[in-house]
Protein backbone atom coordinates (compact mmCIF):
# COMPACT_ATOMS: atom_id res chain seq x y z
CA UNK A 1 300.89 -29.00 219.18
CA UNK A 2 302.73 -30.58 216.20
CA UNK A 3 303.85 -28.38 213.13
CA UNK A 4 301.55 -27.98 210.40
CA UNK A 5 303.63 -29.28 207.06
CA UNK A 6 303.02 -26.60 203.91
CA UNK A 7 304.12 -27.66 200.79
CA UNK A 8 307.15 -25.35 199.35
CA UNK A 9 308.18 -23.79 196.15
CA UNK A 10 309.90 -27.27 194.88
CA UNK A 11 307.33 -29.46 196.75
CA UNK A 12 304.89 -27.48 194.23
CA UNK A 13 306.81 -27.83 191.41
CA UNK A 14 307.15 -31.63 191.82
CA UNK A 15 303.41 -32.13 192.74
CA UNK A 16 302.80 -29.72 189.17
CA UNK A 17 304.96 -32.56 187.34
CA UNK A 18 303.26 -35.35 188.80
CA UNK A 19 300.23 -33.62 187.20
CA UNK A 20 301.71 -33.36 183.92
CA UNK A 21 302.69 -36.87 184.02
CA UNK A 22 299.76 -38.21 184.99
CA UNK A 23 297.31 -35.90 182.44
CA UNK A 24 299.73 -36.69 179.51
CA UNK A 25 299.18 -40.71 179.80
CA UNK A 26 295.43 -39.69 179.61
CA UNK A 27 293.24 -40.26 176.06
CA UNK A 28 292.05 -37.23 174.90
CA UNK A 29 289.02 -35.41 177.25
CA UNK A 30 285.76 -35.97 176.19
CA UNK A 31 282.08 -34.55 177.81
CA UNK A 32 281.06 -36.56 180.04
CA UNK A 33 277.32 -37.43 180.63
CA UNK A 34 275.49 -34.79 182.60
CA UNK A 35 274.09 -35.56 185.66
CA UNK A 36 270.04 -36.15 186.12
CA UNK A 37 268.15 -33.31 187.15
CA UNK A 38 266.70 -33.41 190.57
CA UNK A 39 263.72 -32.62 192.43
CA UNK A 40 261.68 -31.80 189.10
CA UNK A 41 259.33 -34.37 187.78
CA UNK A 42 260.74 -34.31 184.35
CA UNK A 43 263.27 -36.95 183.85
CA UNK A 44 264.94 -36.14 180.88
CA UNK A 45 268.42 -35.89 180.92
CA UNK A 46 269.99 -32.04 180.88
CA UNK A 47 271.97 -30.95 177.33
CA UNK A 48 274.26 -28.59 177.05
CA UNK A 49 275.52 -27.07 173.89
CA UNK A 50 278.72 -28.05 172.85
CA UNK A 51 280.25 -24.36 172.79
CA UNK A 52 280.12 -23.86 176.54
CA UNK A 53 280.25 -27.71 177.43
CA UNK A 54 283.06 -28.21 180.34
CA UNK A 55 285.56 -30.92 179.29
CA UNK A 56 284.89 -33.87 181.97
CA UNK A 57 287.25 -37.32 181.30
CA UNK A 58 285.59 -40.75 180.90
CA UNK A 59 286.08 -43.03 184.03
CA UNK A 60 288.10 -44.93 181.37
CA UNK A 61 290.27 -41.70 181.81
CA UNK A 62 290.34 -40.95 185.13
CA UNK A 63 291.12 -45.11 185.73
CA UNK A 64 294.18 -44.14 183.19
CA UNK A 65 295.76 -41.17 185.14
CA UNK A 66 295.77 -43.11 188.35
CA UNK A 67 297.92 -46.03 187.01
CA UNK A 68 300.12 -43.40 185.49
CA UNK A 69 300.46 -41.81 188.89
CA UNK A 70 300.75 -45.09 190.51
CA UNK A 71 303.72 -46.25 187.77
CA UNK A 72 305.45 -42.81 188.52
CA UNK A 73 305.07 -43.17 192.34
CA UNK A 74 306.83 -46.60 192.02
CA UNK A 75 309.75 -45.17 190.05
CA UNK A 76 309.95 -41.92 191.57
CA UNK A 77 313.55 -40.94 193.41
CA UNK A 78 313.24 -40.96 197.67
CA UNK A 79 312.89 -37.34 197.62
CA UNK A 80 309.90 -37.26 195.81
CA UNK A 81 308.04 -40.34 197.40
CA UNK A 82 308.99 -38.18 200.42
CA UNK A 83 307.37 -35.43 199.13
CA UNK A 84 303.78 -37.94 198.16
CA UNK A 85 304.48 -39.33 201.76
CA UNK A 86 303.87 -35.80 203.32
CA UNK A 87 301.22 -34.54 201.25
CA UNK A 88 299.31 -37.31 199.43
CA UNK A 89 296.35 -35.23 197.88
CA UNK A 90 299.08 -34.12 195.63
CA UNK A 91 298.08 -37.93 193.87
CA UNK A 92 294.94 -37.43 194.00
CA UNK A 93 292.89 -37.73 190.14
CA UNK A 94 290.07 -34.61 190.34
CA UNK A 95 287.55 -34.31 187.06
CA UNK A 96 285.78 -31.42 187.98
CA UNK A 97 283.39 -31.37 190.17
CA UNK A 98 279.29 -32.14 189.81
CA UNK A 99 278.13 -28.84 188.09
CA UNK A 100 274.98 -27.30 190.55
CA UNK A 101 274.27 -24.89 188.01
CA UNK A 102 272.67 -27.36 185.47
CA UNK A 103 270.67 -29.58 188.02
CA UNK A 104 266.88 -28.08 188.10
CA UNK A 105 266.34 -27.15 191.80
CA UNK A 106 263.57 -24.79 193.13
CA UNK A 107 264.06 -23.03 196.37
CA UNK A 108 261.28 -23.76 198.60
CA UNK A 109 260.76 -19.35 199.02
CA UNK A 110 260.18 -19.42 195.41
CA UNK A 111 257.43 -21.68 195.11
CA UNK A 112 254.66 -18.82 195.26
CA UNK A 113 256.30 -17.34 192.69
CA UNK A 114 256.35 -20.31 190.28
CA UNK A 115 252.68 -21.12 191.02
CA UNK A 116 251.62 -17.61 189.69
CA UNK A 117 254.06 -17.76 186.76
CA UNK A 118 252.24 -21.66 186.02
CA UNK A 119 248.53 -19.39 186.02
CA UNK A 120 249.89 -17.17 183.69
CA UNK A 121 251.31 -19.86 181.68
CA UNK A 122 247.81 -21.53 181.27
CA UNK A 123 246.12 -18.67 180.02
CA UNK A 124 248.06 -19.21 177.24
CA UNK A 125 248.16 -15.44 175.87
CA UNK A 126 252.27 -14.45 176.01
CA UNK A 127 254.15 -13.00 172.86
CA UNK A 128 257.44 -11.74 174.47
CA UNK A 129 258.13 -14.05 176.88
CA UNK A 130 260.78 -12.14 180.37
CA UNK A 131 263.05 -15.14 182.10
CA UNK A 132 265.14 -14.46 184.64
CA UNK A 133 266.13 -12.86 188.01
CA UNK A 134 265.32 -10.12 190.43
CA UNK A 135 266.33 -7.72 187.58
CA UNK A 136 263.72 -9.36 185.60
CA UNK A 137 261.04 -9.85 187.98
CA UNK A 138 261.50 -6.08 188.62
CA UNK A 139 260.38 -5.41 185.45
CA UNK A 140 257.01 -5.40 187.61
CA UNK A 141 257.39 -3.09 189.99
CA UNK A 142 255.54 0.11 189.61
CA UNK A 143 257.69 2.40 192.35
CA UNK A 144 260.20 2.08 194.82
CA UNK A 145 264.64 2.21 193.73
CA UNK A 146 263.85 -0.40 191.13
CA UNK A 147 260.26 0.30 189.20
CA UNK A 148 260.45 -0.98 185.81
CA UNK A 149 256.75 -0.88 184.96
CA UNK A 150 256.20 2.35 183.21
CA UNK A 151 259.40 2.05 181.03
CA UNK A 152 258.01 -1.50 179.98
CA UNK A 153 254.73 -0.62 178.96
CA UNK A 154 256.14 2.62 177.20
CA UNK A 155 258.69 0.20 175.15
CA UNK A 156 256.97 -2.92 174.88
CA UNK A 157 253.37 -2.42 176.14
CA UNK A 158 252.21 -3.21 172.60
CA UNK A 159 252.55 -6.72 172.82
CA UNK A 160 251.38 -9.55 175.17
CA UNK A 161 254.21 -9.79 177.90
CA UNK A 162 254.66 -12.57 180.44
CA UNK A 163 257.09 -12.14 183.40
CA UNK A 164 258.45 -15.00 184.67
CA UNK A 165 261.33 -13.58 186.43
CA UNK A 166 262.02 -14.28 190.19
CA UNK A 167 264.09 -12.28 192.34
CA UNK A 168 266.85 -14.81 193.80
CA UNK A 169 266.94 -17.04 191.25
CA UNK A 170 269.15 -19.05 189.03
CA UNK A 171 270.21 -21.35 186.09
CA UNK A 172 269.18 -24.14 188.37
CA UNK A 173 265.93 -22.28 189.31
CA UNK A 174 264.45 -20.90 185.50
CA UNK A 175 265.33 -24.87 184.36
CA UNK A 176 263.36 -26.12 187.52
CA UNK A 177 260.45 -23.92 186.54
CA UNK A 178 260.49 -24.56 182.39
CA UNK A 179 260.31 -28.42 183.51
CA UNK A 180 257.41 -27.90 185.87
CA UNK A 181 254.86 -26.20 183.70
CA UNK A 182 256.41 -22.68 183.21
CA UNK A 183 257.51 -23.83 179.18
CA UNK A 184 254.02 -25.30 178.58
CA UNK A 185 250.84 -23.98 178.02
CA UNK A 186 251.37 -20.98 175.27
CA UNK A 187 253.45 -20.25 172.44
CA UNK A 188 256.00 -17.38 172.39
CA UNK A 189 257.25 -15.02 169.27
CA UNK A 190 260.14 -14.13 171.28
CA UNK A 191 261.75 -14.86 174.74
CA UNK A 192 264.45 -12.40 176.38
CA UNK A 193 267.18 -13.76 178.84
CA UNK A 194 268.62 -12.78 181.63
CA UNK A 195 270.18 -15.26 184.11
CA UNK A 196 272.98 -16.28 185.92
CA UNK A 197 273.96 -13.67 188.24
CA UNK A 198 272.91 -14.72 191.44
CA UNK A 199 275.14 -18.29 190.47
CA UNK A 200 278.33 -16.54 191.38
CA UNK A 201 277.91 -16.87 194.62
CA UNK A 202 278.56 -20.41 194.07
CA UNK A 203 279.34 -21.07 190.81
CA UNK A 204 282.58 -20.56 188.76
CA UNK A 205 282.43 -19.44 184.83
CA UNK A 206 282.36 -22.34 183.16
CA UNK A 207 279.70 -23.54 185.94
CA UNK A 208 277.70 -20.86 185.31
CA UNK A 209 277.73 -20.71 181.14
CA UNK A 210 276.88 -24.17 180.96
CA UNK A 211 273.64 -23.18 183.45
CA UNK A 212 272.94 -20.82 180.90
CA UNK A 213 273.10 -23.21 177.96
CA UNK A 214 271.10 -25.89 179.49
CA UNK A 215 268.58 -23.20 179.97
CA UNK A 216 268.79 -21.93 175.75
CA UNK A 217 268.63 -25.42 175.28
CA UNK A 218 265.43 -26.09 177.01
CA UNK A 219 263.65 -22.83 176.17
CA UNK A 220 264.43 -23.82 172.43
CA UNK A 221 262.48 -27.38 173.26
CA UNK A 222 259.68 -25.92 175.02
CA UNK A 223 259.10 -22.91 172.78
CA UNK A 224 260.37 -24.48 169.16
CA UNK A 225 258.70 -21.47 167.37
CA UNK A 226 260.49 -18.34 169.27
CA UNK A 227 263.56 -17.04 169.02
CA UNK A 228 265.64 -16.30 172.07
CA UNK A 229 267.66 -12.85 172.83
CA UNK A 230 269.94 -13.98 175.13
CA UNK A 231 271.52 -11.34 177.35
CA UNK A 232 275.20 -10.83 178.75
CA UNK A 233 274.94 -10.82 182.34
CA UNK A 234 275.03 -7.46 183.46
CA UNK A 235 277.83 -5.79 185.20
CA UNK A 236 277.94 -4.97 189.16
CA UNK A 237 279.76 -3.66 191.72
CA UNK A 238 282.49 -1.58 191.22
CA UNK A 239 284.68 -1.42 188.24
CA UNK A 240 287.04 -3.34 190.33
CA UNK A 241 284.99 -5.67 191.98
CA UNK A 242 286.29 -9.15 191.05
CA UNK A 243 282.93 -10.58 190.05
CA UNK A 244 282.77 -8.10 186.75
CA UNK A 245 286.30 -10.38 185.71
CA UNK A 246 283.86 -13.77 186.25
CA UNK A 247 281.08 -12.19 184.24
CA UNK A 248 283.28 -11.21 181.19
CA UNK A 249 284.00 -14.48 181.26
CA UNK A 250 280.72 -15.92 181.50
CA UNK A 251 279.33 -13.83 178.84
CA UNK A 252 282.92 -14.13 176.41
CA UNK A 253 281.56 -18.35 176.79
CA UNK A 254 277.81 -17.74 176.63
CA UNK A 255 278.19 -15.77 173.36
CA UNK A 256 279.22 -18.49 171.55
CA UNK A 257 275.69 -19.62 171.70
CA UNK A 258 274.67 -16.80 169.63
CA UNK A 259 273.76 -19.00 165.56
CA UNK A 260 272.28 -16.03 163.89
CA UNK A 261 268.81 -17.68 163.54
CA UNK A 262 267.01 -18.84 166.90
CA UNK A 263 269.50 -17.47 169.38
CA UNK A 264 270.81 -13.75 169.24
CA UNK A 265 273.24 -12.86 171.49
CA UNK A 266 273.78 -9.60 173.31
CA UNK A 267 275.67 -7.67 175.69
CA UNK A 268 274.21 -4.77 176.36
CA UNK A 269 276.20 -4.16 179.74
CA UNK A 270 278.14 -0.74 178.73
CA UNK A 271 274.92 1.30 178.34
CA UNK A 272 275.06 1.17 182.57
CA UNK A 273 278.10 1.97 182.53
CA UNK A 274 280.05 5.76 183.60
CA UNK A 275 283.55 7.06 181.52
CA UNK A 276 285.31 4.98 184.72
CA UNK A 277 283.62 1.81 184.18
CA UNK A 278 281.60 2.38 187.34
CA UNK A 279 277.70 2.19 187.63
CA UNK A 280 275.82 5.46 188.22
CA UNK A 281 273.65 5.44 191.06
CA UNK A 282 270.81 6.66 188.95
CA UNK A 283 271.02 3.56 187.23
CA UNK A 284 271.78 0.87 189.77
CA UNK A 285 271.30 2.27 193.26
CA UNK A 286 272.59 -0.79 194.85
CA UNK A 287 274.90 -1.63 192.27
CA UNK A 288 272.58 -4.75 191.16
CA UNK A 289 269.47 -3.95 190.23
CA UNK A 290 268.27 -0.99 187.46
CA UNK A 291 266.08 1.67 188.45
CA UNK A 292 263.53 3.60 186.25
CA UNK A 293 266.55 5.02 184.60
CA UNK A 294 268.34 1.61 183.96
CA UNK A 295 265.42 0.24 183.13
CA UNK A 296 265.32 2.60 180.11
CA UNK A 297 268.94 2.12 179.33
CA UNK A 298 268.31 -1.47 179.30
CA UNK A 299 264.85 -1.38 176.80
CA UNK A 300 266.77 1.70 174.16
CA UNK A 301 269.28 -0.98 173.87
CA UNK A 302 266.55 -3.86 172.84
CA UNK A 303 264.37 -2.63 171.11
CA UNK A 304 265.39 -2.94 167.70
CA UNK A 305 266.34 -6.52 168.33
CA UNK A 306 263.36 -7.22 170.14
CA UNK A 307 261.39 -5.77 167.46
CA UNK A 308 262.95 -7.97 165.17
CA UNK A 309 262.73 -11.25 166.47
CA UNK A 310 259.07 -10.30 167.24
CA UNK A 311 258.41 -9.83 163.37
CA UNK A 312 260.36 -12.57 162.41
CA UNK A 313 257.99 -15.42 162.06
């Protein structure tokens, strides 16, 4: 069997000037068009808010960078073209990659779930709009590890509330659903979101903000008269658990969508949180998803927002 070549310490350093070289010929970055949504009968192309917009280069750009790389390959010394010979991805011009996380998509297990959210939504009778997730959806649930029901009548029982949360589901999902009849149909005061966990499966930070922008974005067209309390994503795991460094960074981007008029940003995540920076079990049995307890946690640290946006008209 012949020897597998891996690149070394200096083969790494030359492939991280090539890089250099190449990105330094390059025009300034500039966002790229988004790509079409798919599977969703609305056509309109997806926006995302400048703040949490991922730099993509034109193809102008990317056409720029390869000639560089080409012009340095020609001049390069023998040990380097060795170097390209050996490992030739090193020239290879990557924009980032076709963001998931802002394409609507509906998986086919959630359709029941969308089809009772779209009778809701033509009844037309929702104030306080819930969008979001499992931890959402289990707003719902009346017993069982994770029953939010009595805690949400008890908080916000006084107003007309329509849960559209489904367990599962993400950026991708919620925009799926706004563009297929869940943002028509009845007008809002106020919306609270919570989304974006289940996208880091798959998704990396910047992925997964921009989800969440596209989504403020198109809540803000369908609903023009509500205002929006957007929600960090909440912790999990363990304090060490390497997804709670990808959510600080997801919610250190999404709160730069926070404008002090129709969008309110806030992270509420250290009310489920121990001395250690560990969730109780009382409050997140699995880690995930609140119980009765976190539930409570989770409306004490609302309300007075809530309330507000609610009154403000």
């Amino acid at each position: 069997m012949g020897q597998i070549n891996t690149p070394s310490l200096q083969d790494l350093a030359y492939a991280f000037a090539v890089a250099v070289i190449a990105l330094s010929s390059a025009n300034s970055v500039e966002a790229q068009a988004q790509p079409q949504p798919a599977q969703s009968e609305q056509t309109q192309p997806i926006v995302v808010p400048d703040v949490v917009l991922i730099p993509r280069p034109s193809d102008q750009e990317i056409a720029t960078a390869e000639r560089s790389l080409a012009e340095f390959v020609r001049s390069a010394d023998r040990a380097t073209r060795g170097i390209l010979a050996r490992y030739p991805g090193l020239l290879e011009v990557r924009p980032p990659r076709v963001n998931t996380a802002i394409i609507p998509e509906l998986a086919p297990f959630f359709q029941a779930k969308h089809q009772q959210n779209l009778e809701v939504a033509r009844q037309g009778d929702i104030e306080l709009l819930l969008m979001g997730d499992s931890i959402t959806d289990f707003w719902r649930n009346t017993e069982g590890n994770f029953a939010g029901k009595s805690v949400l009548e008890e908080y916000f029982g006084h107003w007309k509330v329509g849960n559209f949360g489904i367990a599962g589901d993400t950026t991708q999902g919620v925009l799926y659903r706004l563009r297929n009849g869940e943002g028509s149909g009845f007008s809002p005061r106020a919306v609270m979101l919570m989304i974006g966990t289940n996208n880091t499966a798959r998704n990396n930070a910047a992925e997964i903000a921009e989800g969440i922008g596209a989504v403020v974005v198109q809540l803000k067209n369908d609903f023009p008269g509500a205002k929006i309390l957007l929600l960090g994503v909440f912790p999990r795991g363990r304090a060490n658990d390497p997804v709670r460094a990808v959510i600080a960074d997801i919610n250190a981007k999404i709160s730069k969508l926070h404008d002090g008029d129709t969008i309110q940003y806030l992270d509420i995540g250290d009310v489920f949180l121990d001395d250690d920076g560990n969730i109780p079990v009382e409050v997140m049995s699995d880690g995930l998803h609140p119980s009765t307890e976190g539930y409570r946690r989770w409306a004490q640290a609302v309300s007075e927002s809530l309330a507000g946006l609610m009154n403000t008209q």
